[in-house]
N, C-alpha and C. Protein backbone atom coordinates (compact mmCIF):
# COMPACT_ATOMS: atom_id res chain seq x y z
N UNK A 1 -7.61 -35.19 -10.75
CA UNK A 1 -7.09 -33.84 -10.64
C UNK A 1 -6.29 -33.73 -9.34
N UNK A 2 -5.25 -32.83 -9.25
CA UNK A 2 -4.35 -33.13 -8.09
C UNK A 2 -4.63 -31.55 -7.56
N UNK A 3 -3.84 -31.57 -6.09
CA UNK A 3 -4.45 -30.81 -5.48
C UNK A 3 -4.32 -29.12 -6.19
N UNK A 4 -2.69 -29.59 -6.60
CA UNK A 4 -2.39 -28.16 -6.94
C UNK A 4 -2.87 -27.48 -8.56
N UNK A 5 -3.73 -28.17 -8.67
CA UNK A 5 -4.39 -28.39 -10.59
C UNK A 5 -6.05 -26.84 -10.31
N UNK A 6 -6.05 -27.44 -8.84
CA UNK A 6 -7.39 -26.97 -8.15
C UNK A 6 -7.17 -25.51 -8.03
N UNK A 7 -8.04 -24.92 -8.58
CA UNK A 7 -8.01 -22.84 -7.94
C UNK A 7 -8.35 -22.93 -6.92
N UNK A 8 -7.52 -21.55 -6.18
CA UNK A 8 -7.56 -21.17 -4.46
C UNK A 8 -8.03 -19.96 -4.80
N UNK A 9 -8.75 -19.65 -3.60
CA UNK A 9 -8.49 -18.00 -4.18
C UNK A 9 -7.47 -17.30 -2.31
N UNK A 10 -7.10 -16.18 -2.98
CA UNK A 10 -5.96 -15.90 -2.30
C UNK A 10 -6.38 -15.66 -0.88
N UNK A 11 -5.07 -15.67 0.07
CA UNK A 11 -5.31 -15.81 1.45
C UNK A 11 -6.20 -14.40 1.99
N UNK A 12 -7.02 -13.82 2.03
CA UNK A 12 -7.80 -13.07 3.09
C UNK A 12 -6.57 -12.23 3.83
N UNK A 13 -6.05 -13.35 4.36
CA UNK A 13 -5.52 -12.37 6.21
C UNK A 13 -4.19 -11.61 5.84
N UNK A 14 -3.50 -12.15 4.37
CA UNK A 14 -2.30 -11.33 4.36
C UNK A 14 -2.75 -10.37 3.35
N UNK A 15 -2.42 -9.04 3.64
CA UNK A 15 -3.22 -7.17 3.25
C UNK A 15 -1.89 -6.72 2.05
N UNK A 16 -1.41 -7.86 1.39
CA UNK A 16 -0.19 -7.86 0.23
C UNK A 16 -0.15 -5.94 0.05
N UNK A 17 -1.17 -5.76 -0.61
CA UNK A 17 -1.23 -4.45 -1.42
C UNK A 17 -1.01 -3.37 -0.07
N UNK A 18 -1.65 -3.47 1.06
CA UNK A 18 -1.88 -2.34 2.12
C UNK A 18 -0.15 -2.50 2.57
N UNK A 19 -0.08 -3.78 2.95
CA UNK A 19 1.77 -3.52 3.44
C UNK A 19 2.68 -3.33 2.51
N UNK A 20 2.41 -3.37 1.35
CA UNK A 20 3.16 -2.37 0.12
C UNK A 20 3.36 -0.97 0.25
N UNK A 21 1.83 -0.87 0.10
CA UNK A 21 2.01 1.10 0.43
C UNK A 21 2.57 1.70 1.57
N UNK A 22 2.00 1.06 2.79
CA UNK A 22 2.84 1.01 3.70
C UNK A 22 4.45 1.27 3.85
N UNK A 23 4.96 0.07 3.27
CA UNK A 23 6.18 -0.03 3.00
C UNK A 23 6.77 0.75 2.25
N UNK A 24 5.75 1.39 0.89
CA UNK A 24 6.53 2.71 0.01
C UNK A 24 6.74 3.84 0.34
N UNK A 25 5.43 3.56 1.23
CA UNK A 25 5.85 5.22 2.75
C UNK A 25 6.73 5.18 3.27
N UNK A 26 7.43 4.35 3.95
CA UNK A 26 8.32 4.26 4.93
C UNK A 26 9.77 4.79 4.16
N UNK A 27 9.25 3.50 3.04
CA UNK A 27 10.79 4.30 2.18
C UNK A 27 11.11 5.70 1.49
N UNK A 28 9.60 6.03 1.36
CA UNK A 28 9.58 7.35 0.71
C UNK A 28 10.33 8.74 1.87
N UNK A 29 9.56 7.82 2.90
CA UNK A 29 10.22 9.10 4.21
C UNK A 29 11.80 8.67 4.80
N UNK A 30 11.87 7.81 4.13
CA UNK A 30 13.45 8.03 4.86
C UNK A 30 14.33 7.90 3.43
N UNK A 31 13.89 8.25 2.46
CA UNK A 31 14.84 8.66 1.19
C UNK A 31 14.51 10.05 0.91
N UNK A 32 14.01 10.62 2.03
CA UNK A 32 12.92 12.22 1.62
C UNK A 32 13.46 12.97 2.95
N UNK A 33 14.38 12.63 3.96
CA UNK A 33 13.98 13.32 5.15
C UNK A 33 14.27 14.88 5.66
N UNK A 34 14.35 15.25 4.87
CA UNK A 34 13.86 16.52 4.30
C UNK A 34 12.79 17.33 3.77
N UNK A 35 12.11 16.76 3.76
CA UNK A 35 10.45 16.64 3.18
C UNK A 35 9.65 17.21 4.34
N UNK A 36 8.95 18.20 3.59
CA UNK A 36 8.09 19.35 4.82
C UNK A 36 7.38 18.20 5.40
N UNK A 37 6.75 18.88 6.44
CA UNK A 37 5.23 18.10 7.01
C UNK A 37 3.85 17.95 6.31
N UNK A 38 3.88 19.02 5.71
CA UNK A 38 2.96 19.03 4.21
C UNK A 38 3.16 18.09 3.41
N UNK A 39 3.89 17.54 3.11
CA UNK A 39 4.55 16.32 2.01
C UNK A 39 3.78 15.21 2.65
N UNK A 40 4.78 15.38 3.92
CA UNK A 40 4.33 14.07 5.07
C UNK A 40 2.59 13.88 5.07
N UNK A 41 1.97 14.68 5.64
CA UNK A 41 0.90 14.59 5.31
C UNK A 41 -0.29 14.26 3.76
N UNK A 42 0.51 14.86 2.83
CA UNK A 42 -0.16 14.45 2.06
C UNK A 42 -0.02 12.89 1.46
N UNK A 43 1.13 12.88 1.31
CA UNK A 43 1.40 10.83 1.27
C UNK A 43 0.63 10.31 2.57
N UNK A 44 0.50 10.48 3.58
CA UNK A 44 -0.32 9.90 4.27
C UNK A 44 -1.35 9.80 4.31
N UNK A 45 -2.06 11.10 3.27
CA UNK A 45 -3.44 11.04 3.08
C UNK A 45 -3.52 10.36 1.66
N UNK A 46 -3.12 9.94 1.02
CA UNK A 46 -3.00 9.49 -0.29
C UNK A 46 -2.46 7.83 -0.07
N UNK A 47 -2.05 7.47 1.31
CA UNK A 47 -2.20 6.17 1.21
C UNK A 47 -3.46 5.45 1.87
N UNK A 48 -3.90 6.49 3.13
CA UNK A 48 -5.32 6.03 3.51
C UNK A 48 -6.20 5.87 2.15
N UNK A 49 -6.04 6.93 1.64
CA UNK A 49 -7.07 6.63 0.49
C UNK A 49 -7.16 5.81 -0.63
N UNK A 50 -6.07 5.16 -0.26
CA UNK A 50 -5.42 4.02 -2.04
C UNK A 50 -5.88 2.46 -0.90
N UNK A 51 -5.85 2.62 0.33
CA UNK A 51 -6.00 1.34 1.61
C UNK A 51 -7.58 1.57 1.50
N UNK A 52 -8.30 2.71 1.61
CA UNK A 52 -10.11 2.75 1.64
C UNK A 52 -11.02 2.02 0.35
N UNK A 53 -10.12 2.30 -0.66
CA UNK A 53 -10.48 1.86 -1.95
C UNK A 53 -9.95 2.46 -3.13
N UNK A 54 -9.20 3.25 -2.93
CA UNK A 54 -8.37 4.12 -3.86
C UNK A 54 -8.78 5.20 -4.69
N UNK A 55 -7.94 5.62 -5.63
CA UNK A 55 -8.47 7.23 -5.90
C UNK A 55 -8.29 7.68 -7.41
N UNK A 56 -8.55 8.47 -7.93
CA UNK A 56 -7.95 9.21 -9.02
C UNK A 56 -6.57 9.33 -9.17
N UNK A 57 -6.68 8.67 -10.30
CA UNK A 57 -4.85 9.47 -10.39
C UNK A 57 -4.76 10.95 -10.68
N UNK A 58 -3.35 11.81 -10.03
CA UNK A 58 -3.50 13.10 -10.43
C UNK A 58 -2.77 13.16 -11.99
């Protein structure tokens, strides 16, 4: 069996999914920048909570 035949399981240290959301925030606020502080806040509370373990969809 060769090495690459063998299951890994995925790297730990890179947070794929957390620097996604991350990243959909960032874009969300600068394709939005117009967007109350209320907005702002609530995407920010809606990505802590998708990074804690995630949530209901509305």
């Amino acid at each position: 069996m060769h090495e690459y035949d063998q299951e890994t399981d995925p790297p730990i240290a890179q947070p794929i999914i957390a620097q996604s959301l991350v990243t959909a925030a960032r874009t969300w606020a600068a394709l939005h920048p117009g967007a109350s502080l209320r907005d702002r806040t609530h995407l920010a509370a809606r990505i802590e909570l998708e990074l804690l373990g995630g949530m209901a969809c509305d």
